[in-house]
Protein backbone atom coordinates (compact mmCIF):
# COMPACT_ATOMS: atom_id res chain seq x y z
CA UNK A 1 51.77 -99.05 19.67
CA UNK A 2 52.63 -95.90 17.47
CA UNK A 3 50.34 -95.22 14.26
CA UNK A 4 50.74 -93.24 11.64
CA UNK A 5 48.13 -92.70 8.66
CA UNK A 6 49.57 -92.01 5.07
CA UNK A 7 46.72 -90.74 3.25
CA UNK A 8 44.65 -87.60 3.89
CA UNK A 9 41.65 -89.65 5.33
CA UNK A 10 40.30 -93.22 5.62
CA UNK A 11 36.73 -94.99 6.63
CA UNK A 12 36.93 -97.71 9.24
CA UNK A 13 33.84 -99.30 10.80
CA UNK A 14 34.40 -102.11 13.50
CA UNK A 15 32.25 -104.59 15.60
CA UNK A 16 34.50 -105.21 18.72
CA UNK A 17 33.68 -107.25 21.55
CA UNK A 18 37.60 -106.34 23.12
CA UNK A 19 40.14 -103.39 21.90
CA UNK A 20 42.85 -105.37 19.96
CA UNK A 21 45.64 -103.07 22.12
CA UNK A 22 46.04 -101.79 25.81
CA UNK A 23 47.57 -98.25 24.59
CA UNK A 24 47.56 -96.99 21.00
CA UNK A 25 49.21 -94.06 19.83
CA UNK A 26 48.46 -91.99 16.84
CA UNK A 27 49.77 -88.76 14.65
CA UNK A 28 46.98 -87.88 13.12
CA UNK A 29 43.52 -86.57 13.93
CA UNK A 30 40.84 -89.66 14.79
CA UNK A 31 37.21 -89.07 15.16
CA UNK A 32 35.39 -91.94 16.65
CA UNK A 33 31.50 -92.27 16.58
CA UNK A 34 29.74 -95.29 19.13
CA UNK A 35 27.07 -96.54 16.56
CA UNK A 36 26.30 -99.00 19.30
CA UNK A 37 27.64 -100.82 22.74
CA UNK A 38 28.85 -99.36 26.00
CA UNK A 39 31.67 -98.92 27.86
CA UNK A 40 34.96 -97.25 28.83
CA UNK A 41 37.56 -94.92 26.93
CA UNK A 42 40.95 -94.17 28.16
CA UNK A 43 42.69 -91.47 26.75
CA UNK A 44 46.34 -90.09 28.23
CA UNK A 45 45.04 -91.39 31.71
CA UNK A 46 42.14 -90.52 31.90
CA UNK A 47 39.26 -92.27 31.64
CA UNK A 48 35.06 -91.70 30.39
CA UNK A 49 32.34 -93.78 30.14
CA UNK A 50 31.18 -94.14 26.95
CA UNK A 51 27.75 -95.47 24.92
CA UNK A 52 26.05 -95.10 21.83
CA UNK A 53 25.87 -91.69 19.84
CA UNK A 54 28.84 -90.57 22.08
CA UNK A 55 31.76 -88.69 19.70
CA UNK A 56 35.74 -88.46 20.46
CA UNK A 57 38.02 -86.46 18.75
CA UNK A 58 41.52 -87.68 19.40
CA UNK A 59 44.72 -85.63 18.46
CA UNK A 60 48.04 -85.96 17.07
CA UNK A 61 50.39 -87.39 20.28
CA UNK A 62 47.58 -88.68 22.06
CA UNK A 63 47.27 -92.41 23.65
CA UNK A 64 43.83 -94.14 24.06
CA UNK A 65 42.14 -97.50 24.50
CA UNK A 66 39.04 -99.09 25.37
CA UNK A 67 37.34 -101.08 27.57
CA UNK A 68 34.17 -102.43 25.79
CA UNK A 69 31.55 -104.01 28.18
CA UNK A 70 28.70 -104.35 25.77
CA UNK A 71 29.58 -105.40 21.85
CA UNK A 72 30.24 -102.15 20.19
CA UNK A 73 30.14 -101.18 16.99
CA UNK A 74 32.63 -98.10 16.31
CA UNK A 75 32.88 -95.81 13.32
CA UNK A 76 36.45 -93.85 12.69
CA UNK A 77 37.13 -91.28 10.53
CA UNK A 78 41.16 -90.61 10.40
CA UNK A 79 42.50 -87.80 8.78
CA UNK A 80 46.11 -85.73 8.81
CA UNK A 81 46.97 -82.43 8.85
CA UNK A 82 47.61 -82.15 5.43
CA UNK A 83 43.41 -83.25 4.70
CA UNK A 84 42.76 -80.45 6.17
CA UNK A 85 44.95 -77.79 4.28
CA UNK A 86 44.64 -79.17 1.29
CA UNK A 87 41.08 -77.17 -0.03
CA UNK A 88 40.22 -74.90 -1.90
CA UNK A 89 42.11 -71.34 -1.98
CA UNK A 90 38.02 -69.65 -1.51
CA UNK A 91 37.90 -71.93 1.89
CA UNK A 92 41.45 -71.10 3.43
CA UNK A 93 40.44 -69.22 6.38
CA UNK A 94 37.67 -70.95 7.23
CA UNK A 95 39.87 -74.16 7.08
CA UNK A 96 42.51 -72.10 8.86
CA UNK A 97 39.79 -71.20 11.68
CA UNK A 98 38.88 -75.19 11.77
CA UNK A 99 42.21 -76.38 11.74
CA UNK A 100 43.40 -74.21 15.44
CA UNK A 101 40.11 -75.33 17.05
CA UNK A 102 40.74 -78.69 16.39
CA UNK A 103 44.02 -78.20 17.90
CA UNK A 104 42.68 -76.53 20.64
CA UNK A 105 41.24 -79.91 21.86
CA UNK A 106 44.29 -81.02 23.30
CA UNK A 107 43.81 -82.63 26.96
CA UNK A 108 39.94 -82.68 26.71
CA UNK A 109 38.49 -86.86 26.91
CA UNK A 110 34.96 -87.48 26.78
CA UNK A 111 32.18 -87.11 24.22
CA UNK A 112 33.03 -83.75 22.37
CA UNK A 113 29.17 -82.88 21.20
CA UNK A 114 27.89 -80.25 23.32
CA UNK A 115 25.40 -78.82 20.75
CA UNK A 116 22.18 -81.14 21.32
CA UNK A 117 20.96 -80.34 17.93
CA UNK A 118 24.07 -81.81 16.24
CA UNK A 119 23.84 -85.38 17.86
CA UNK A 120 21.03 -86.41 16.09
CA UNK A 121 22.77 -84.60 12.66
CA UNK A 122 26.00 -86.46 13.20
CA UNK A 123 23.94 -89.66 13.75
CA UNK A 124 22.79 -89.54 10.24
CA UNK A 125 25.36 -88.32 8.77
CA UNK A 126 27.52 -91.46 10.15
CA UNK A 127 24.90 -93.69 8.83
CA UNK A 128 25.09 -92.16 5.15
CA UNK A 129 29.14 -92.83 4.85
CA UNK A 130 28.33 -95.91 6.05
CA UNK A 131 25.75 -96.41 3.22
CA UNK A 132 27.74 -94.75 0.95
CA UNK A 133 30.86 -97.25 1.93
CA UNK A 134 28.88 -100.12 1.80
CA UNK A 135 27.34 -99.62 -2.00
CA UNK A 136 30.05 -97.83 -3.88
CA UNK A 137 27.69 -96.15 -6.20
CA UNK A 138 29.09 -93.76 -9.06
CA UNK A 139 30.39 -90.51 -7.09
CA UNK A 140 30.57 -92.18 -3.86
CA UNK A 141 34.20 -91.25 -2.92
CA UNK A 142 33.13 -87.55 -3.25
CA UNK A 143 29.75 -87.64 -1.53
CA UNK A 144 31.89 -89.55 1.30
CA UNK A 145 34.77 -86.51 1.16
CA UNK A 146 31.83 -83.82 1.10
CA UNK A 147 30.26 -85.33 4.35
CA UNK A 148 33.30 -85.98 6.32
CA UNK A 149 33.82 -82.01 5.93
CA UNK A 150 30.08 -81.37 7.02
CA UNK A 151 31.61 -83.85 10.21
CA UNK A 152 34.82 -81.82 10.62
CA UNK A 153 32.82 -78.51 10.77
CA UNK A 154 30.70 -79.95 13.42
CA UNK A 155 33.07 -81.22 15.30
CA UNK A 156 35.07 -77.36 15.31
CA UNK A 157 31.46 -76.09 16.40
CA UNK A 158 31.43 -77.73 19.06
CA UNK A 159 34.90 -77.52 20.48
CA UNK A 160 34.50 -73.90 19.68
CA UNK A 161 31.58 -73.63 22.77
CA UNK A 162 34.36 -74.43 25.12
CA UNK A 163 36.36 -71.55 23.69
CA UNK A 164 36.39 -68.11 25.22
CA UNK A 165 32.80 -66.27 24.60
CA UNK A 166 33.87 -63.99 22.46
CA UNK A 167 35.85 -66.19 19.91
CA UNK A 168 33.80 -66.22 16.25
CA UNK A 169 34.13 -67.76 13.29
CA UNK A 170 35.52 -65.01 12.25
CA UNK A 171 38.35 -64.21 14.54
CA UNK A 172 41.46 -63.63 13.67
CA UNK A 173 44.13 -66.48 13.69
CA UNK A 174 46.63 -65.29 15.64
CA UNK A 175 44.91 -65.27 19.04
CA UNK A 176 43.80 -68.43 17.46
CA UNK A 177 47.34 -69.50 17.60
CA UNK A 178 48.27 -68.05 20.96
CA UNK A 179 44.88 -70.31 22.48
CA UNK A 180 46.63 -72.67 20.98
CA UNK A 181 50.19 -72.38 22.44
CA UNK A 182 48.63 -71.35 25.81
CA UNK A 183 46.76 -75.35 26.11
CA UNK A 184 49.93 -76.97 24.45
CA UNK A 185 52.42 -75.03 27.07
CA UNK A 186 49.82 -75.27 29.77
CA UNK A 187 51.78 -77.68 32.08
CA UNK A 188 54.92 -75.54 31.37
CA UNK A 189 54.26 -72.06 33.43
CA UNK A 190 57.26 -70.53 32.43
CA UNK A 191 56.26 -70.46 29.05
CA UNK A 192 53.21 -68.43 29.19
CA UNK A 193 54.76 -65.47 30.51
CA UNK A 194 53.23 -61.77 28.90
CA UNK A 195 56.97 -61.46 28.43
CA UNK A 196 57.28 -64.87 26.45
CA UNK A 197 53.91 -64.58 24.77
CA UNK A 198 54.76 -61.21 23.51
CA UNK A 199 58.61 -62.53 21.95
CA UNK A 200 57.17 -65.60 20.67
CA UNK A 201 53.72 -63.72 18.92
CA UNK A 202 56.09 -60.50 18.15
CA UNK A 203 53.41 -58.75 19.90
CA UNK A 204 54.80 -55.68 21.82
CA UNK A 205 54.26 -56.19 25.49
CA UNK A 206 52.61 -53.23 26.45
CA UNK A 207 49.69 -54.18 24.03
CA UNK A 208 49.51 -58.03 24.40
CA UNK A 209 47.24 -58.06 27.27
CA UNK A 210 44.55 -55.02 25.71
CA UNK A 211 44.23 -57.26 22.36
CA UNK A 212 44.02 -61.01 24.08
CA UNK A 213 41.05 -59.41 26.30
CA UNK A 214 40.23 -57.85 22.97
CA UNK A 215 39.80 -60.72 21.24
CA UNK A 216 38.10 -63.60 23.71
CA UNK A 217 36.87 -61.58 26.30
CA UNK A 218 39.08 -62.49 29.42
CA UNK A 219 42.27 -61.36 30.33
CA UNK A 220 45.13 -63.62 29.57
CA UNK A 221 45.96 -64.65 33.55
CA UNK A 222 42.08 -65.03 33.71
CA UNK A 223 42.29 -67.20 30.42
CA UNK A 224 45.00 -69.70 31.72
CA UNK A 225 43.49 -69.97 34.97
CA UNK A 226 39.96 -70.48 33.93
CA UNK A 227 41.67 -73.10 31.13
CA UNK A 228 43.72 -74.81 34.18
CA UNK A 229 40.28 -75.33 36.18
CA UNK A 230 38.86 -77.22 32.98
CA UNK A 231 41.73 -79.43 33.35
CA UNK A 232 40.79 -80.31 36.78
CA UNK A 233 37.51 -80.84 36.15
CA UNK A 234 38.47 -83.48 34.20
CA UNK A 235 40.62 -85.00 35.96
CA UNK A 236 38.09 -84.82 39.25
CA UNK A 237 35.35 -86.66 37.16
CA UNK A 238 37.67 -89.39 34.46
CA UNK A 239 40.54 -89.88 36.76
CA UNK A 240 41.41 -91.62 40.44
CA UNK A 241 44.04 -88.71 40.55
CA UNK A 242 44.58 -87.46 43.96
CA UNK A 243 44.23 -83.48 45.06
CA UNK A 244 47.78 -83.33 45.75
CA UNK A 245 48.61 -84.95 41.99
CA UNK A 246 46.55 -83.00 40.24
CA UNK A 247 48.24 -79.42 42.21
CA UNK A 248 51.56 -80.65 41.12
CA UNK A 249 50.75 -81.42 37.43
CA UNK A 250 49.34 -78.04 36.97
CA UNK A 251 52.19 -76.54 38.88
CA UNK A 252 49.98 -75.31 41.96
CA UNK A 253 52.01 -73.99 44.90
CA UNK A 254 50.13 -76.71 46.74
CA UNK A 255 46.91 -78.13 47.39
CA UNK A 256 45.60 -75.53 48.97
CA UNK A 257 46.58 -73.09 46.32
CA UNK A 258 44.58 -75.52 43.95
CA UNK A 259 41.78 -75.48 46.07
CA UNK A 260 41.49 -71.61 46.80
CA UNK A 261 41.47 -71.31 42.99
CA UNK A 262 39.02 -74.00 42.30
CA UNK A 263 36.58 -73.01 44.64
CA UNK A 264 36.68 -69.24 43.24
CA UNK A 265 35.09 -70.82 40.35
CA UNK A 266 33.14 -73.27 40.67
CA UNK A 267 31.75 -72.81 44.00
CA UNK A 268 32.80 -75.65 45.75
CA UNK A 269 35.61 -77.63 46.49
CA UNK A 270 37.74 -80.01 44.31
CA UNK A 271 36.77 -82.95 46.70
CA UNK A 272 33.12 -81.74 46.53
CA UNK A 273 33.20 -81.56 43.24
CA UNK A 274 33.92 -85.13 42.31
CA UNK A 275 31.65 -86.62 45.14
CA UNK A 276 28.62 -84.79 43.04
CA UNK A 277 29.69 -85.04 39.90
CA UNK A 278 31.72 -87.89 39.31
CA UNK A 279 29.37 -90.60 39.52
CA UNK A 280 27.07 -88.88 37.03
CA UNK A 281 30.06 -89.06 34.22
């Protein structure tokens, strides 16, 4: 089931005891807040345990559903691209800058709050667009805008921890966009190429690699790689995926490559890995 919103964003609040379809598919952004209940979210095959005061950010293209074991109570915010470009002229970069990080969420399930001082923020916040939907006092469609924004600059704050360390508010937006194009062509090897990056960014060659290390901090082969091991992570701790699977989707040489790479990181092996860790997700 394919969904498509047609205004820049709505309010929905829901008590669900089962989610009305197995697989639903959106084009727009989705933020979804667990004001209360427990249980499990799918998201393009993956899969995370979810429970009150957890946060999801879905993404254009992706496919999600839930498995509710305790009466939940879920809060959406749904909003397009065009909600987000359409500010003021005084806030286009910093809607520019919030705009690639939230499209540099792509392939990440799971609660998306990382900053422990923002859960209990986003809590309230969720509560007062709830009040303010519920009452409909004078001004409440602009107090209602004004918040979601506080929610949307949250929610880039906190993507932007998993971004490379030195990636500010301030950066500038085209190694923005090649972050970007690096997670959307991650599955696709021959597209990240110095030689493709550099045609596609008109950035010449020979300086590509000094400005990408530049500008985050890693080199760009250390980038994709360290980006690649996030992937597995994920799929180690929200999926049944085998080794093998996983070395193939991410166009390993083989298991063992994936393994050799893995362990270079993190310190352990893949299989290691999701014996600790997995149960704790």
């Amino acid at each position: 089931m394919k969904e498509t919103l047609y205004k820049p964003f709505e309010i929905d609040v829901r008590e669900m005891e089962s989610f009305p379809v197995k697989k639903r598919k959106i084009t727009f952004f989705e933020l979804i807040y667990v004001v209360a209940g427990n249980g499990i979210q799918y998201v393009n095959g993956n899969q995370f345990s979810y429970r009150k005061g957890n946060l999801f950010l879905l993404t254009p293209q992706d496919s999600y559903s839930f498995d509710i074991n305790a009466p939940t109570r879920f809060f959406f915010i749904r909003f397009n691209e065009y909600y987000v470009r359409d500010k003021s002229p005084h806030d286009a970069e910093a809607i520019h800058c919030i705009e690639s990080i939230l499209q540099n969420a792509s392939h990440r399930p799971g609660c998306i709050l990382k900053n422990k001082t923002d859960k209990p923020l986003i809590a309230s916040l969720v509560e007062s667009i709830i009040a303010e939907q519920e009452h409909q006092q004078i001004y409440y469609g602009r107090i209602t805008a004004q918040i979601v924004n506080t929610i949307i600059t949250i929610v880039a704050r906190n993507i932007a921890l998993k971004l490379p360390k030195n990636i500010k508010e301030n950066t500038g937006e085209l190694v923005l966009d090649m972050l970007h194009f690096i997670q959307q062509h991650i599955f696709e090897p021959e597209m990240l190429s110095a030689e493709k990056l550099s045609a596609h960014f008109n950035i010449a060659l020979n300086y590509l690699g000094r400005y990408f290390k530049k500008q985050t901090g890693d080199t760009l082969q250390d980038y994709i790689t360290h980006y690649k091991v996030r992937l597995i992570e994920t799929r180690l701790l929200h999926s049944d995926m085998r080794i093998t699977e996983i070395a193939h989707e991410l166009n390993f040489t083989d298991e063992s490559h994936l393994n050799r790479t893995f362990k270079k990181i993190k310190g352990m092996s893949p299989s290691a890995y999701r014996k600790q860790y997995a149960v704790l997700s």
